[in-house]
Each structure stands twice: as structure tokens, then as C-alpha cells.
C-alpha atoms as a PDB file:
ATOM      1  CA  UNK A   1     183.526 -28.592 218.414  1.00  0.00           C
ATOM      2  CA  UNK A   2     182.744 -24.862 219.122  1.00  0.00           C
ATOM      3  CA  UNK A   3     185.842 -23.148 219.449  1.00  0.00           C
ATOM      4  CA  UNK A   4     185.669 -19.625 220.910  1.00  0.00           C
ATOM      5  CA  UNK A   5     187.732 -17.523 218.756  1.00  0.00           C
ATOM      6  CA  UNK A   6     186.218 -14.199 219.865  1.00  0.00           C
ATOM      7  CA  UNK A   7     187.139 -13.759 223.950  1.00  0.00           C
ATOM      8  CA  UNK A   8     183.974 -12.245 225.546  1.00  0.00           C
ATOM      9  CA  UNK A   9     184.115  -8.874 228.338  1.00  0.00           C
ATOM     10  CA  UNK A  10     182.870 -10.113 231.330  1.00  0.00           C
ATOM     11  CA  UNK A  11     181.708  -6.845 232.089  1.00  0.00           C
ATOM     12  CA  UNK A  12     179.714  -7.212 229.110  1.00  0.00           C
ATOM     13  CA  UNK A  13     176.555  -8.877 230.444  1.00  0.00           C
ATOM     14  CA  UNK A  14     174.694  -8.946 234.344  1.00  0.00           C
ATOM     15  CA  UNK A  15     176.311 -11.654 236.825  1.00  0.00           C
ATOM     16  CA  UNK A  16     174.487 -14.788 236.584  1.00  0.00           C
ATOM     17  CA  UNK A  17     173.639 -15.884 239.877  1.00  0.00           C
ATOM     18  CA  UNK A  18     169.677 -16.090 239.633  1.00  0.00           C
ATOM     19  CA  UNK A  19     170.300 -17.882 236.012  1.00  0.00           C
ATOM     20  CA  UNK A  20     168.624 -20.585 236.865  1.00  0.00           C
ATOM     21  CA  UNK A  21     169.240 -23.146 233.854  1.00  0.00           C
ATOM     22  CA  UNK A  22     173.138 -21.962 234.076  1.00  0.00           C
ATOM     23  CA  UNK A  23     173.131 -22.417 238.036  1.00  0.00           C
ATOM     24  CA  UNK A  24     171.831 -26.543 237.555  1.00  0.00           C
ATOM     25  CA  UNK A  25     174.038 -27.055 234.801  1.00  0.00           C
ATOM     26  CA  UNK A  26     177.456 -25.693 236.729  1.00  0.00           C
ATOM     27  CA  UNK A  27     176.135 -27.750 239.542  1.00  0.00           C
ATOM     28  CA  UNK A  28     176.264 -30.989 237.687  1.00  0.00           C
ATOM     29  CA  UNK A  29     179.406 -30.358 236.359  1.00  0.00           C
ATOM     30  CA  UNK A  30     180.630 -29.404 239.609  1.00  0.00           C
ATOM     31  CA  UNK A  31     179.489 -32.625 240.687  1.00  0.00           C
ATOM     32  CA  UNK A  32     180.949 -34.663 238.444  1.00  0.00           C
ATOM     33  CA  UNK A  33     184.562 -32.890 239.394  1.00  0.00           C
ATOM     34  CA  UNK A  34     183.838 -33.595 243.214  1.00  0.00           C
ATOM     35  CA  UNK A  35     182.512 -37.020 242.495  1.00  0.00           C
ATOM     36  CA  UNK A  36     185.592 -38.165 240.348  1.00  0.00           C
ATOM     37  CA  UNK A  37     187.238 -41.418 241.470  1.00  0.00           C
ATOM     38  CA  UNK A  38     187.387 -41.102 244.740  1.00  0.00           C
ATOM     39  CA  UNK A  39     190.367 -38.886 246.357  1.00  0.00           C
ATOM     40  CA  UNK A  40     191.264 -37.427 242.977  1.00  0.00           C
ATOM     41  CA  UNK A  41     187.606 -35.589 242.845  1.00  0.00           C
ATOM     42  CA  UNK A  42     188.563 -33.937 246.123  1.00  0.00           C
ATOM     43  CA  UNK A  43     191.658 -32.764 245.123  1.00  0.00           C
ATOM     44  CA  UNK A  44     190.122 -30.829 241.655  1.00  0.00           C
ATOM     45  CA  UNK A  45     187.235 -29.927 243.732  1.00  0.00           C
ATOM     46  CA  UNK A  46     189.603 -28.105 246.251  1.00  0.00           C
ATOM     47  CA  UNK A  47     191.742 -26.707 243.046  1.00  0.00           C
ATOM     48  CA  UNK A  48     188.921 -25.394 241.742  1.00  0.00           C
ATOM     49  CA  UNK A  49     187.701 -23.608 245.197  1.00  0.00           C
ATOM     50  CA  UNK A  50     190.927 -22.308 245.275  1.00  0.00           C
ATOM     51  CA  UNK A  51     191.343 -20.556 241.704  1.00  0.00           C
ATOM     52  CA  UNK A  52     187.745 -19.286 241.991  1.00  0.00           C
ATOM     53  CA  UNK A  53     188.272 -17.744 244.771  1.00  0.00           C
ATOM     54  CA  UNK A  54     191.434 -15.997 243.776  1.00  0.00           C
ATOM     55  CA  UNK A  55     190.144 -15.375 240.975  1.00  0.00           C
ATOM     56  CA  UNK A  56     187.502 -13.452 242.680  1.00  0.00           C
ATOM     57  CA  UNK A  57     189.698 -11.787 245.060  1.00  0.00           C
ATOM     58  CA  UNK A  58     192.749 -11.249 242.347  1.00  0.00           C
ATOM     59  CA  UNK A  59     189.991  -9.467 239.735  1.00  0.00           C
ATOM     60  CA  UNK A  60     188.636  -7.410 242.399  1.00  0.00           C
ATOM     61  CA  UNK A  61     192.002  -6.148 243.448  1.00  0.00           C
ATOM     62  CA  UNK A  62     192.447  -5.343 239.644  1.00  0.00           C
ATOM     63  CA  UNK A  63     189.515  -3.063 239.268  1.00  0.00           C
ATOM     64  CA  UNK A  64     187.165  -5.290 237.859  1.00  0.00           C
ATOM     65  CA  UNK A  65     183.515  -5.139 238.712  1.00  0.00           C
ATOM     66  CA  UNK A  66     181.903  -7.143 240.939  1.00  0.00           C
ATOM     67  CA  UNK A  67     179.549  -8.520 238.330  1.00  0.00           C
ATOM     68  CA  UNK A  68     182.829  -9.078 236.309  1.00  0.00           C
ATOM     69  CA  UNK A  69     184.363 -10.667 238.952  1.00  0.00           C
ATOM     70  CA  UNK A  70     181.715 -12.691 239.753  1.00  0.00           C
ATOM     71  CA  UNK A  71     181.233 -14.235 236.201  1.00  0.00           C
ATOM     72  CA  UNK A  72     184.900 -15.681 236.069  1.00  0.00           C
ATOM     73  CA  UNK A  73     184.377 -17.056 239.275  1.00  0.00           C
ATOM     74  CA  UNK A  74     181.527 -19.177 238.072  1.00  0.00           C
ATOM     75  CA  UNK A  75     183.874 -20.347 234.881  1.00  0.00           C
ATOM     76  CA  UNK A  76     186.623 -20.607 237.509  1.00  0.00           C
ATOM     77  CA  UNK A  77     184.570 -23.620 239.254  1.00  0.00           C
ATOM     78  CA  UNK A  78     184.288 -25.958 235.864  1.00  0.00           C
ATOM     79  CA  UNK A  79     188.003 -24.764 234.242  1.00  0.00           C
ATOM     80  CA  UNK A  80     189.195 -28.067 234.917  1.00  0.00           C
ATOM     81  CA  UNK A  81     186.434 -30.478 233.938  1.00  0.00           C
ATOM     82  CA  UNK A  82     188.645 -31.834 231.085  1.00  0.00           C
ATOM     83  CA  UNK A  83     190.090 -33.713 233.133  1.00  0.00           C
ATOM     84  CA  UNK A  84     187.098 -35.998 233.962  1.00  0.00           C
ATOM     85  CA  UNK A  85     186.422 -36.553 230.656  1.00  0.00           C
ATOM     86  CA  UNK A  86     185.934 -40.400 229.680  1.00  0.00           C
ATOM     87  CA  UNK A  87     188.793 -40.961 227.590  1.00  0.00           C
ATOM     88  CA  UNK A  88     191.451 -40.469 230.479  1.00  0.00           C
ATOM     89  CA  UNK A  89     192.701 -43.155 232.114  1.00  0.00           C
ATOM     90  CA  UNK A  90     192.625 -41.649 235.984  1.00  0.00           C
ATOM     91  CA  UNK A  91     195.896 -42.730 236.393  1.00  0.00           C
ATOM     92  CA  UNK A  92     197.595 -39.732 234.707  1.00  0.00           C
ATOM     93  CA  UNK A  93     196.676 -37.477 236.897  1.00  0.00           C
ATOM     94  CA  UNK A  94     198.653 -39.268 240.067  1.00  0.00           C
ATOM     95  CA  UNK A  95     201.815 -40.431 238.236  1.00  0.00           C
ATOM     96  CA  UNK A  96     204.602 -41.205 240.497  1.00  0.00           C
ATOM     97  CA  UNK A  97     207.235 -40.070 238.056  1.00  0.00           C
ATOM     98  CA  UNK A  98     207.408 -37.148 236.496  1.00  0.00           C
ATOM     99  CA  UNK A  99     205.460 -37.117 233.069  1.00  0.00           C
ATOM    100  CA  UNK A 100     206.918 -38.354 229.986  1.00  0.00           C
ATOM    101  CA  UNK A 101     206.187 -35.986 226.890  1.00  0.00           C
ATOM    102  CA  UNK A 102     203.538 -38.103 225.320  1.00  0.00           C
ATOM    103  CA  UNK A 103     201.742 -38.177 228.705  1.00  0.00           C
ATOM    104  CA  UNK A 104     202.031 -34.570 228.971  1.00  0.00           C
ATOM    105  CA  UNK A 105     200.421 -34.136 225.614  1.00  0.00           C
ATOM    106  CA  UNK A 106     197.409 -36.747 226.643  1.00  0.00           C
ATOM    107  CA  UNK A 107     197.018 -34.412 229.899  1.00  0.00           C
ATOM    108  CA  UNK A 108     196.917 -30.953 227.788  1.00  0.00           C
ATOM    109  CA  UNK A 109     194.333 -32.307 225.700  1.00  0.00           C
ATOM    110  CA  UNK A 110     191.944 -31.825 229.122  1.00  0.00           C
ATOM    111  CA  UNK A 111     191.430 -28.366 227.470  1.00  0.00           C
ATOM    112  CA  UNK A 112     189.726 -29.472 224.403  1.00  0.00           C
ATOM    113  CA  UNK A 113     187.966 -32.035 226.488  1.00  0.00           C
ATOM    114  CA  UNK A 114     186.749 -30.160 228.556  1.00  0.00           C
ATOM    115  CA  UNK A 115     185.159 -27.821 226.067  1.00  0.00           C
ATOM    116  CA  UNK A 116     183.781 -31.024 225.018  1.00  0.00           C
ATOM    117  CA  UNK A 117     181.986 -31.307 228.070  1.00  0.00           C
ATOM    118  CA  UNK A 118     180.607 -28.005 228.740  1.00  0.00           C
ATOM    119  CA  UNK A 119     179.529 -28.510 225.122  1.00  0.00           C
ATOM    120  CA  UNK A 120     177.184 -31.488 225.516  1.00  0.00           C
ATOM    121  CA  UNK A 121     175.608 -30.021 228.816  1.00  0.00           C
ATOM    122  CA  UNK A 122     174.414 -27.175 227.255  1.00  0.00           C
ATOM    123  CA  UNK A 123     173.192 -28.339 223.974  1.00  0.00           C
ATOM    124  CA  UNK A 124     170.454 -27.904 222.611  1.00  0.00           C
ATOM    125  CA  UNK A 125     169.163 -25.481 226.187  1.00  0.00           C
ATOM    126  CA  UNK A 126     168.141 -21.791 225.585  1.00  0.00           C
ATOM    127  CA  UNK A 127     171.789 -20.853 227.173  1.00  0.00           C
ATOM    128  CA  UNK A 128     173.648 -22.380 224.787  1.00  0.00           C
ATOM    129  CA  UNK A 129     173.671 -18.733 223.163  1.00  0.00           C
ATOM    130  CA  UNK A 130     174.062 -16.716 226.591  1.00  0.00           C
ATOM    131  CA  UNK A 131     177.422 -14.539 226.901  1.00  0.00           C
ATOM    132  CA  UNK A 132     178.423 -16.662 229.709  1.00  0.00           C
ATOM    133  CA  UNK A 133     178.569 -20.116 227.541  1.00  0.00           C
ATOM    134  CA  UNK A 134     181.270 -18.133 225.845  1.00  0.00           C
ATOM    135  CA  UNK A 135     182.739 -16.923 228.875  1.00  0.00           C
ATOM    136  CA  UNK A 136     183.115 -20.351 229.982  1.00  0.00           C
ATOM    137  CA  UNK A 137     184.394 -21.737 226.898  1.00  0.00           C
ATOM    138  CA  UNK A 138     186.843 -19.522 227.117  1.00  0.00           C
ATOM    139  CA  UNK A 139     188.540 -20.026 230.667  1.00  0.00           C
ATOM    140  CA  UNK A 140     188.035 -23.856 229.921  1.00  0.00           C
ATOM    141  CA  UNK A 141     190.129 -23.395 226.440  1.00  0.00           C
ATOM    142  CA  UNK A 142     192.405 -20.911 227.408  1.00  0.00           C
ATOM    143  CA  UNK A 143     193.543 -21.098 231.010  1.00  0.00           C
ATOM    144  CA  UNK A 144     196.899 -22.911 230.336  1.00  0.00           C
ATOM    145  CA  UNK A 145     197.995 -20.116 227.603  1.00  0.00           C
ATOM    146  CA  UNK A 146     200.883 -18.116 227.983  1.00  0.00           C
ATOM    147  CA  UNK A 147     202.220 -14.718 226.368  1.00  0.00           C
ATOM    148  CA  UNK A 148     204.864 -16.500 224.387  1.00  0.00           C
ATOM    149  CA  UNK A 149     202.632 -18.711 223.404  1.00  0.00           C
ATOM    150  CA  UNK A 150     204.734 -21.972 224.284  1.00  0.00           C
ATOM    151  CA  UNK A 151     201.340 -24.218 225.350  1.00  0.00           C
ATOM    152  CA  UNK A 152     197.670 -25.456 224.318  1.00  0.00           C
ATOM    153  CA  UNK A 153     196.194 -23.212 221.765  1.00  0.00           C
ATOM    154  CA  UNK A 154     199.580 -21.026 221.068  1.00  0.00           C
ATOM    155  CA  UNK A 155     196.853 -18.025 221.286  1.00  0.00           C
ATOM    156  CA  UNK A 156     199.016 -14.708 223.025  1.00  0.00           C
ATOM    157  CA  UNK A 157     196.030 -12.024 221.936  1.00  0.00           C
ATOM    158  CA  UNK A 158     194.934 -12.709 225.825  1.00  0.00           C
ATOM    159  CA  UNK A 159     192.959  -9.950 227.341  1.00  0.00           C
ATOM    160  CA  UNK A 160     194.424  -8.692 230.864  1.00  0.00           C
ATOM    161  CA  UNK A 161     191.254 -10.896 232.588  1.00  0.00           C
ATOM    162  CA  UNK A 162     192.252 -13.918 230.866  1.00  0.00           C
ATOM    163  CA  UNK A 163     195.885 -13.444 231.604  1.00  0.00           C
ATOM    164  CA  UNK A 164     194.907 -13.188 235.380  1.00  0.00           C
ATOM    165  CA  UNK A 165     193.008 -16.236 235.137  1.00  0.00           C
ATOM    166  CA  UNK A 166     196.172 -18.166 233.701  1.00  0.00           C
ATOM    167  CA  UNK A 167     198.502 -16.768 236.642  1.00  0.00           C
ATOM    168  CA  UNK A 168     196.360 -18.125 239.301  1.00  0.00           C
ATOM    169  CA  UNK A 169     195.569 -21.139 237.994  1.00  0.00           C
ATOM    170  CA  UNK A 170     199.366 -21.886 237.875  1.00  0.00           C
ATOM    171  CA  UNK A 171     200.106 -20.232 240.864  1.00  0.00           C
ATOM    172  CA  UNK A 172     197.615 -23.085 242.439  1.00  0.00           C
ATOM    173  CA  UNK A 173     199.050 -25.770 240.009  1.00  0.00           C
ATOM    174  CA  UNK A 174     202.226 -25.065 241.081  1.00  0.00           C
ATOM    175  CA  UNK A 175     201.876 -25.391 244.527  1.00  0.00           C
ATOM    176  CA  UNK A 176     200.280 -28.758 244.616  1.00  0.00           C
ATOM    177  CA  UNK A 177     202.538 -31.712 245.634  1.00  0.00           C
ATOM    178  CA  UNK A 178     203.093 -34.605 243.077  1.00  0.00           C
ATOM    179  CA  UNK A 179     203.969 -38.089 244.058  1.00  0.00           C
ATOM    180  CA  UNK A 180     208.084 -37.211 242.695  1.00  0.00           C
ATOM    181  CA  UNK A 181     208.550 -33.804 244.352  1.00  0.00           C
ATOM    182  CA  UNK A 182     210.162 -33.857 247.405  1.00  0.00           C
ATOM    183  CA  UNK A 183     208.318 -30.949 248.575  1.00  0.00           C
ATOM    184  CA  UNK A 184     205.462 -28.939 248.654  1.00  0.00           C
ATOM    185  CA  UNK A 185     206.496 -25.527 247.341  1.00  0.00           C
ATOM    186  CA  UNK A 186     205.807 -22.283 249.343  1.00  0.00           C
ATOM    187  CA  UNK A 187     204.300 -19.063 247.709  1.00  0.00           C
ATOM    188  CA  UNK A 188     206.932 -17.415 247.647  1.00  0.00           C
ATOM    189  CA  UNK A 189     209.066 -20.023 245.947  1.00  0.00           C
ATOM    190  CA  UNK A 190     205.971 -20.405 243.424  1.00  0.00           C
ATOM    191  CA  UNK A 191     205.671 -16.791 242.463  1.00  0.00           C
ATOM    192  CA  UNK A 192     209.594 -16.414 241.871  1.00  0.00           C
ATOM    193  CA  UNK A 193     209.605 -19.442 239.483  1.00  0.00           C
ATOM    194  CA  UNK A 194     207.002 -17.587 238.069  1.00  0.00           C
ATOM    195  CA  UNK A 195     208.767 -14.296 237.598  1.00  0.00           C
ATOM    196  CA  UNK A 196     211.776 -16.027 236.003  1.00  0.00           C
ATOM    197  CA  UNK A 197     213.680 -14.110 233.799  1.00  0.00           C
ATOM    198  CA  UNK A 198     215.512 -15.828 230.885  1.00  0.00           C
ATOM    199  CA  UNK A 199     217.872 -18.079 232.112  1.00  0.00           C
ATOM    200  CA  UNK A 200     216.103 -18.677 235.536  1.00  0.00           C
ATOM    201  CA  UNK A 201     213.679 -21.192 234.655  1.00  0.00           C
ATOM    202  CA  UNK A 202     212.674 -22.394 231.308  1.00  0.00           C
ATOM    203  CA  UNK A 203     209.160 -23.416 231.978  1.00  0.00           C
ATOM    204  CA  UNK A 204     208.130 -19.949 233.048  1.00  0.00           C
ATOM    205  CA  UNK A 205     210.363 -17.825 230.723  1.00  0.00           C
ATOM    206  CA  UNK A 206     208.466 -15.285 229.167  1.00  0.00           C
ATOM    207  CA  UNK A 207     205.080 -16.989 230.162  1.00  0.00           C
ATOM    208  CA  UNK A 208     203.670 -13.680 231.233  1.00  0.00           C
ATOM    209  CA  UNK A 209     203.313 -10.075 231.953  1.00  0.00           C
ATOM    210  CA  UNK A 210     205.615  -8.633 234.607  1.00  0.00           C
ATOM    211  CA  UNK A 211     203.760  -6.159 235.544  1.00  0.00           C
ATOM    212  CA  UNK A 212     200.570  -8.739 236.562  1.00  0.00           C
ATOM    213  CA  UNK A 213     202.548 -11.302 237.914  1.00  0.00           C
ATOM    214  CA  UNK A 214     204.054  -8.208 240.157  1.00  0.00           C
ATOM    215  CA  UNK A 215     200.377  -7.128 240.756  1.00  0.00           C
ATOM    216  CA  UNK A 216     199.908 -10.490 241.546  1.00  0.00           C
ATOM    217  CA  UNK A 217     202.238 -11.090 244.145  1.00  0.00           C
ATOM    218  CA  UNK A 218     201.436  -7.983 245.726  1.00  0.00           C
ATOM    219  CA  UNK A 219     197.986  -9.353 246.231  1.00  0.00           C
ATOM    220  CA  UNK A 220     198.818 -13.084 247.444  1.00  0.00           C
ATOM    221  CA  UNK A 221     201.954 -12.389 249.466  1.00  0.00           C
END
């Protein structure tokens, strides 16, 4: 498996949008997220409009290019593809319990799987060696990570874009309703769990930078 240990700039290479061979492979795999057993495809298809478009917008408000910005939307749109991968059972992903630890480590291997995926649709093709590939590898790997390094990868050497990326993608995780919450919770409820300081709430304790999440808030509130 090709594991990207070197993080690539987004701003480092032209926005892809008339890439051709990159715009029919994100398609497909876009298509196999929408497509995925029925009402579970629409839901990650929706998650992932969602976190690209934040992602987008939250960049932008950051100071990012637009050519930046535009790149780690188009990651944004597969992040999740893991999660179609052929060795899950569907199932886990619409428990009606809360998740035991052992399925909580099947789910967080979606990751891995994921870079599994994007692997195999790009190999052998002339943009297997593009910037982008690497982009994407990245926000597939990587989007889960936190500062103290308490999930996935246990990588905290995140660069501010990447860091972004992981605060809305659990800003939108976070807000979608499982079968054994009682609620759906707000934003504002969302980005305060988020902002926990120790003591508050475990799961987010010391997950990230204060000063983004603030910056964050600022721009979704």
C-alpha cells in the first residue's frame, strides 16, 4: 500500500478541473459512494457535499487560494470512500447501539481502505504520479487525525490545511443522527463539544488547535 508520508501544499500545483483522466476517475468513485446500498449511499453522498463544500468555504475564509481551495475540495468528495470498500459488512455503518470497541476499530480501518481504493483506480494511469494523487491520499489517510494524536495514524505533524480538513469533517460527523441518539445535535452544541477543555469531554480533549476551531466557529456560526 502507498502510504503518503510526505503531506503535499495544495498551493503547490494548478487546480485540476480540466484534468481530464483525474475528473473520470473522481467521478467513478463518486459514484460508487452515491450508489452504495441503497439509503446509506445517499447519506455519504450528502456527507461528502457537505465537507467539500466547507471545506471550500472554511479554506477560503483562511486565506487559501482559490486553486488551493479548490484542490481539497476535489479530495473532500472521495475522503470517505473507505467505507464502501468490500470487506465491510454495510451494517456497521447503521448500528442501532452505540459501537462496541472492536466495531469501532473495523470502522477506522475505512482510512486504510479507502487508500486502498483510490489506489487501484489510479494504477497503472499517467496520474498515478500527479501532485493531486498525493493530495488525495492524504485527506483519505489523514482526515480522522487529531493533534494529540489519540486516532488512526497517531500522525500530529498536520499542516494548518489538513487540520481544517479534520475539523469539518467532524463538525459534519458530529452532527449526523445515529439510530441511539436521542437527538440530532445543533451547531452550536457540536462546536462546543469540540472546543472542550480537559475535563469537558474526553473524546474531543486536546483533539485540536484552539485557535482554528475558534476560526472555525467564527466562520460556521
Amino acid at each position: 500500500m502507498i502510504i503518503p508520508h510526505t503531506i503535499p501544499d495544495p498551493d503547490s500545483y494548478e487546480d485540476i478541473s480540466d484534468l481530464s483522466e483525474w475528473t473520470n476517475i473522481q467521478l467513478s468513485l463518486e459514484k460508487r459512494i452515491s450508489h452504495y446500498q441503497g439509503d446509506l449511499g445517499t447519506q455519504f453522498s450528502a456527507h461528502h457535499m457537505r465537507v467539500a463544500a466547507d471545506g471550500l468555504g472554511f479554506l477560503m475564509y483562511l486565506g487559501y487560494s482559490v486553486s488551493a481551495c479548490l484542490n481539497v475540495k476535489s479530495a473532500l468528495l472521495i475522503h470517505d470512500i473507505g467505507k464502501t470498500h468490500d470487506e465491510y459488512d454495510p451494517d456497521i455503518w447503521d448500528l442501532p447501539h452505540r459501537p462496541s470497541e472492536a466495531e469501532r476499530a473495523e470502522k477506522r480501518l475505512h482510512t486504510r481502505r479507502g487508500l486502498d481504493l483510490l489506489n487501484q483506480a489510479v494504477h497503472g494511469k499517467d496520474i498515478a504520479a500527479h501532485p493531486h494523487i498525493e493530495l488525495c491520499r492524504a485527506v483519505i489517510l489523514y482526515h480522522h487525525e487529531r493533534l494529540n494524536g489519540s486516532l488512526y495514524e497517531n500522525r500530529t505533524d498536520l499542516p494548518l490545511w489538513l487540520q481544517a480538513v479534520g475539523i469539518i469533517d467532524t463538525f459534519d460527523g458530529d452532527r449526523i443522527k445515529h439510530p441511539h441518539q436521542d437527538h440530532r445535535r445543533s451547531p452550536q452544541e457540536t462546536i462546543e463539544r469540540m472546543m472542550a477543555d480537559k475535563g469537558d469531554d474526553e473524546k474531543y480533549e486536546g483533539a485540536f488547535d484552539p485557535d482554528l476551531i475558534k476560526k472555525f466557529a467564527a466562520y460556521k456560526l
